[in-house]
N, C-alpha and C. Protein backbone atom coordinates (compact mmCIF):
# COMPACT_ATOMS: atom_id res chain seq x y z
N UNK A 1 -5.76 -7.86 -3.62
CA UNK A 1 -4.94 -6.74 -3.27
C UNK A 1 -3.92 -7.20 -2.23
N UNK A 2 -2.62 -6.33 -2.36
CA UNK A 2 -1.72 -7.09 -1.37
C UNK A 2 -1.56 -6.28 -0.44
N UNK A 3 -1.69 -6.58 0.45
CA UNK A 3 -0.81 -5.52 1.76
C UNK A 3 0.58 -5.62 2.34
N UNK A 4 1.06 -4.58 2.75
CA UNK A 4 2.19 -4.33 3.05
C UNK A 4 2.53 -4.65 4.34
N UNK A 5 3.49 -5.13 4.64
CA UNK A 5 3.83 -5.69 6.16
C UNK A 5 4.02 -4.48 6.53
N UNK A 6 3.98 -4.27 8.04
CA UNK A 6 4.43 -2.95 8.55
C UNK A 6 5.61 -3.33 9.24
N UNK A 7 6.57 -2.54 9.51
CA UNK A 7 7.57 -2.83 10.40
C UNK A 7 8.05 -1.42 10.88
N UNK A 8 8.29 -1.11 12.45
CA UNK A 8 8.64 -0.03 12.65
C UNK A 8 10.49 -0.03 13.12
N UNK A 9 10.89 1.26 13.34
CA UNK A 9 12.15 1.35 13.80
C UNK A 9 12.01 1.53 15.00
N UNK A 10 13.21 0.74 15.67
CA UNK A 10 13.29 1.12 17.07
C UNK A 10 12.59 2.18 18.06
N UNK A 11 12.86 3.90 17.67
CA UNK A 11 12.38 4.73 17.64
C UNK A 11 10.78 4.69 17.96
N UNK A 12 10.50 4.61 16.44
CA UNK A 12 9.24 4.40 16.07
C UNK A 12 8.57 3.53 17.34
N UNK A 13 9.11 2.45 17.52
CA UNK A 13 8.25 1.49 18.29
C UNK A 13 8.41 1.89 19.37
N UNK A 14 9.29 2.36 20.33
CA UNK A 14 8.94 3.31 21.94
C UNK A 14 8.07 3.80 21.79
N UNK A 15 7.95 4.77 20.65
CA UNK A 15 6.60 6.01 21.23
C UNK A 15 5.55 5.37 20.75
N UNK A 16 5.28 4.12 20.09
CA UNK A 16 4.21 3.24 19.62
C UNK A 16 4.04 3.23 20.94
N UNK A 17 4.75 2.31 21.88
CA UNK A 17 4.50 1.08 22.87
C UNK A 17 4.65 2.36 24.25
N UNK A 18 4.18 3.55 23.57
CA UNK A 18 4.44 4.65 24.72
C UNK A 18 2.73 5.30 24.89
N UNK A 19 1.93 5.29 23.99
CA UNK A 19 0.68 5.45 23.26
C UNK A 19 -0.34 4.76 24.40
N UNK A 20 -1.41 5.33 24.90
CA UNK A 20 -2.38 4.74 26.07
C UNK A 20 -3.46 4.07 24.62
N UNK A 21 -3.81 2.90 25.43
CA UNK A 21 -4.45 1.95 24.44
C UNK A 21 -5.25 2.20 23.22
N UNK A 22 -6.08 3.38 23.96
CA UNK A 22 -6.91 3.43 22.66
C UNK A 22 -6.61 4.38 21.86
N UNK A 23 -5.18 4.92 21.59
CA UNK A 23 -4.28 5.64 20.67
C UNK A 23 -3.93 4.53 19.63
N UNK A 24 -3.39 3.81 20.54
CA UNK A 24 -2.40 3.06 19.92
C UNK A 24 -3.53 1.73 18.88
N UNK A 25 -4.83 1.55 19.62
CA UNK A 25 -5.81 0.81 18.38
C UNK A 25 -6.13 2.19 17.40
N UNK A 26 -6.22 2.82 17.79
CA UNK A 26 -6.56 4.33 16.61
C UNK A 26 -5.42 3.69 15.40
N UNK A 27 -4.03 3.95 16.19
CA UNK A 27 -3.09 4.28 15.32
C UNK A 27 -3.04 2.81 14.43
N UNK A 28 -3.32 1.49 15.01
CA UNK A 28 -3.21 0.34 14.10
C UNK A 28 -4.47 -0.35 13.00
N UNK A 29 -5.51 0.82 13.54
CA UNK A 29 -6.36 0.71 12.39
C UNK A 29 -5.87 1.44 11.22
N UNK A 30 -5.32 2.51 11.50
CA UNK A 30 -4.91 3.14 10.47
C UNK A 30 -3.78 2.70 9.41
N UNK A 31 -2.94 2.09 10.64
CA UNK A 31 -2.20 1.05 9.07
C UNK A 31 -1.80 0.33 8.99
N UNK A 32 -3.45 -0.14 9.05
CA UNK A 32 -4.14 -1.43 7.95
C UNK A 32 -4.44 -0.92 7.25
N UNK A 33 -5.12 0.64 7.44
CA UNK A 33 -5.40 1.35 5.99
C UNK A 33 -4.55 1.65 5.06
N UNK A 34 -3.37 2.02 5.39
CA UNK A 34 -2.29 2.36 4.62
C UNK A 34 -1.72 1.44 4.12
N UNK A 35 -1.45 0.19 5.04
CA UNK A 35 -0.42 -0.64 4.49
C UNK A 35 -1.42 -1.19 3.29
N UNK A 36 -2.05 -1.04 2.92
CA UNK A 36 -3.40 -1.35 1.52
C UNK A 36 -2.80 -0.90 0.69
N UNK A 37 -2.35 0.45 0.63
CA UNK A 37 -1.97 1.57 -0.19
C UNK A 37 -0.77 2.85 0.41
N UNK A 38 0.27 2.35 0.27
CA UNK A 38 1.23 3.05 1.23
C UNK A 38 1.66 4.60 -0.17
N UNK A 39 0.87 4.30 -1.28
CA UNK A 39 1.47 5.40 -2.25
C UNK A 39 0.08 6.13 -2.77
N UNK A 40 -1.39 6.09 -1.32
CA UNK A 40 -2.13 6.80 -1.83
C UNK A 40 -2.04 8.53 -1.94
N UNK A 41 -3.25 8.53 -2.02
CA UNK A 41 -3.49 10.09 -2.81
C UNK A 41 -3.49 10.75 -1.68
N UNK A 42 -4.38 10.31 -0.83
CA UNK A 42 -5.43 10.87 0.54
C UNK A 42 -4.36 10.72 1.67
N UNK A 43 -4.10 12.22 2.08
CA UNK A 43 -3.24 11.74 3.58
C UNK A 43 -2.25 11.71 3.31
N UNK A 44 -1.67 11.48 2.19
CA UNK A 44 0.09 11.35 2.15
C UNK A 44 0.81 12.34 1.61
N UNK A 45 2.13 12.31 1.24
CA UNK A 45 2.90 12.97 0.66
C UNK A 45 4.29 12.53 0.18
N UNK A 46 4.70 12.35 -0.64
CA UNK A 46 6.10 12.22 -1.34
C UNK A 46 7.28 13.11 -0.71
N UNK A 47 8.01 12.28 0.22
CA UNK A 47 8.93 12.96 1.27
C UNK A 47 10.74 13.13 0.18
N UNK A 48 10.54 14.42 -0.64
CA UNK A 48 11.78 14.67 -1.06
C UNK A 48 11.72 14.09 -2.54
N UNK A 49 12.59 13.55 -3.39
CA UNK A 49 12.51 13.26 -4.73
C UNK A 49 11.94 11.82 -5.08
N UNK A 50 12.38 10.90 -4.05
CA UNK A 50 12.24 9.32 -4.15
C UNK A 50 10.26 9.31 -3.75
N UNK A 51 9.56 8.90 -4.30
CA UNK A 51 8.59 7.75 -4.21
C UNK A 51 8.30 7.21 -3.02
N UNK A 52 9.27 6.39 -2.95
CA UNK A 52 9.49 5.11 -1.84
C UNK A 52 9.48 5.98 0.13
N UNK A 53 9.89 7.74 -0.12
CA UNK A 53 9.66 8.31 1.11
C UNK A 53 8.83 8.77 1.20
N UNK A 54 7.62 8.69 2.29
CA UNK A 54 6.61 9.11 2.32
C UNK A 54 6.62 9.49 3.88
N UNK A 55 5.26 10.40 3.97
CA UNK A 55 4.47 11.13 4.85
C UNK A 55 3.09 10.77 5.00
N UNK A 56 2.47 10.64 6.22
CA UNK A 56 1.33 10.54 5.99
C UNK A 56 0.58 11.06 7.57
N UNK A 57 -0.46 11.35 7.63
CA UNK A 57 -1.57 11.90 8.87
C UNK A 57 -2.04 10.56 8.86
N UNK A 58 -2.22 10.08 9.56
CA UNK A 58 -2.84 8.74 9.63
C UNK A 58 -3.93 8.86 10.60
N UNK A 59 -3.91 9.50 11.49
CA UNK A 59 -4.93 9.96 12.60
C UNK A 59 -5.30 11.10 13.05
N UNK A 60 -6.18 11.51 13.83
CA UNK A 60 -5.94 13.19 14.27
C UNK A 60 -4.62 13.48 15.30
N UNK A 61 -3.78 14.02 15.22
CA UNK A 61 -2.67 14.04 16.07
C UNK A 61 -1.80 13.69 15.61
N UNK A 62 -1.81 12.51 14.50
CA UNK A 62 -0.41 11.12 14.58
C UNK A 62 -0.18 11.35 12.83
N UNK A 63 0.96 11.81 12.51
CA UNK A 63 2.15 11.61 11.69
C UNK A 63 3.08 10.50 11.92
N UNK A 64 3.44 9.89 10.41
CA UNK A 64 4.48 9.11 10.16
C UNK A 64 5.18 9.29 9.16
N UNK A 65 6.24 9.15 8.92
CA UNK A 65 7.16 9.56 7.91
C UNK A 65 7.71 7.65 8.04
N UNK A 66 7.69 7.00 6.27
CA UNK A 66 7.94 5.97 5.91
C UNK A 66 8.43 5.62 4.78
N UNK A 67 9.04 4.25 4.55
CA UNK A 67 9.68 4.08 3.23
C UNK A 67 8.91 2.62 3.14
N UNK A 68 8.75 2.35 2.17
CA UNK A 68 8.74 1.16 1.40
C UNK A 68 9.78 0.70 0.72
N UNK A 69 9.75 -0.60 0.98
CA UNK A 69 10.70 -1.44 0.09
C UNK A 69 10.11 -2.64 -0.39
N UNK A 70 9.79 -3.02 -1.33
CA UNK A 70 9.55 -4.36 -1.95
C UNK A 70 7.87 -4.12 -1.08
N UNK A 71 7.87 -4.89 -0.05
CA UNK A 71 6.40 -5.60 0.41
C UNK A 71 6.36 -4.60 1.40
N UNK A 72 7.21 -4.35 1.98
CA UNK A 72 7.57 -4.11 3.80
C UNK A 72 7.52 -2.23 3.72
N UNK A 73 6.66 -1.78 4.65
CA UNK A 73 6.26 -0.52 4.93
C UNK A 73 7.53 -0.57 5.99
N UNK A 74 8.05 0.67 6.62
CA UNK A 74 8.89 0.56 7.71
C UNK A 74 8.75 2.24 7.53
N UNK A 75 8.09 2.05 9.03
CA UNK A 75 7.77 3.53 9.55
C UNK A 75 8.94 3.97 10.77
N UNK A 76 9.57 5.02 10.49
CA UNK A 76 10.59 5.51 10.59
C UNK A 76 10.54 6.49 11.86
N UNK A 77 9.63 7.30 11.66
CA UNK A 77 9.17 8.48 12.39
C UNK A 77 7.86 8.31 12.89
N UNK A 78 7.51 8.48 13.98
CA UNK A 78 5.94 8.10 14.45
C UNK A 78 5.83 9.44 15.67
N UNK A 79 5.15 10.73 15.19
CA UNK A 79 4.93 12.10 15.84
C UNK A 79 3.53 11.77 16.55
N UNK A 80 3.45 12.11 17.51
CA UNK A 80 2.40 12.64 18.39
C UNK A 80 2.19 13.93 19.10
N UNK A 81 1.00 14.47 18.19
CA UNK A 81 0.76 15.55 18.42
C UNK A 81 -0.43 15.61 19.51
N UNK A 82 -0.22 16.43 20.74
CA UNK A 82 -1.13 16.46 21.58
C UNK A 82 -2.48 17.82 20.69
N UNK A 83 -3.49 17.59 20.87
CA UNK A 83 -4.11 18.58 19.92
C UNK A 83 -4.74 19.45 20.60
N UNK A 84 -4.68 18.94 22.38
CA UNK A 84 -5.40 20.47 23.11
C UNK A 84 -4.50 21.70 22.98
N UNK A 85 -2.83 21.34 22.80
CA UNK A 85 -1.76 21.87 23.44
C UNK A 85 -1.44 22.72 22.24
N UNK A 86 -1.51 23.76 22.72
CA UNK A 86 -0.54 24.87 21.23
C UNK A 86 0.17 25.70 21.58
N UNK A 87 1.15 26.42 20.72
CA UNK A 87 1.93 27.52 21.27
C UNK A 87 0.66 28.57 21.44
N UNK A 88 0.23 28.85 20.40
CA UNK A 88 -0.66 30.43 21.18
C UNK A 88 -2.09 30.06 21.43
N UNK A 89 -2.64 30.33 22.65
CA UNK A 89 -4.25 30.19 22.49
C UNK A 89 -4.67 31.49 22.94
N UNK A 90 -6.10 31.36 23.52
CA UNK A 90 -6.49 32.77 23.27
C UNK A 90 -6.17 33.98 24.25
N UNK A 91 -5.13 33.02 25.27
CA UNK A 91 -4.94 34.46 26.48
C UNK A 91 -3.39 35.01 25.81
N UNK A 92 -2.86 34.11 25.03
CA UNK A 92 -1.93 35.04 24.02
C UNK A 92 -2.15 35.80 22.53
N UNK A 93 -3.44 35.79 22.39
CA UNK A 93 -3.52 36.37 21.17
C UNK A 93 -4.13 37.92 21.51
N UNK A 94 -4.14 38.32 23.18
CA UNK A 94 -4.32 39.76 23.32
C UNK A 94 -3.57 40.13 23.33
C-alpha cells in the first residue's frame, strides 16, 4: 500500500506548529491514517464536485480540508475546535 506524503500550506502549518504537544501527536497520528487513504469512506467528505477536494475530522476537535495530487496530500485548512467552548450552554438555554 502506498502512502501519501503530507504537505501542509503555510497557513496550515502556523496553527499546526501553534498546537500544545500532545494535540499536535493526536493530530500526526491521524495522518498517517489518512495519508493511507486520503479518499476513504470514514471521516471524510468530497469538498464540491472534484474528488481530489476533500474534508475530513481527523480528531475530536480537528478538521482539515485537502487536495491530493498525484502522491502528495496538501492540507490546506487545519480548524481547531476548542470542544469545552460553545455558543450556547446551559445558563443560555433558560
Amino acid at each position: 500500500m502506498t502512502e501519501y506524503r503530507v504537505q501542509f500550506t503555510v497557513e496550515a502549518r502556523t496553527t499546526y506548529d501553534a498546537l500544545p504537544g500532545e494535540r499536535r501527536d493526536q493530530l500526526d497520528r491521524a495522518m498517517r491514517i489518512l495519508a493511507r487513504d486520503p479518499f476513504r469512506k470514514t471521516s471524510t467528505a468530497q469538498l464540491g464536485p472534484e474528488e481530489y477536494l476533500r474534508k475530513a475530522y481527523v480528531a475530536p476537535g480537528v478538521m482539515v480540508e485537502y487536495m491530493v495530487a498525484g502522491a502528495i496530500m496538501v492540507v490546506m485548512v487545519l480548524e481547531i475546535f476548542e470542544e469545552s467552548h460553545y455558543l450556547i450552554d446551559e445558563n443560555d438555554a433558560a
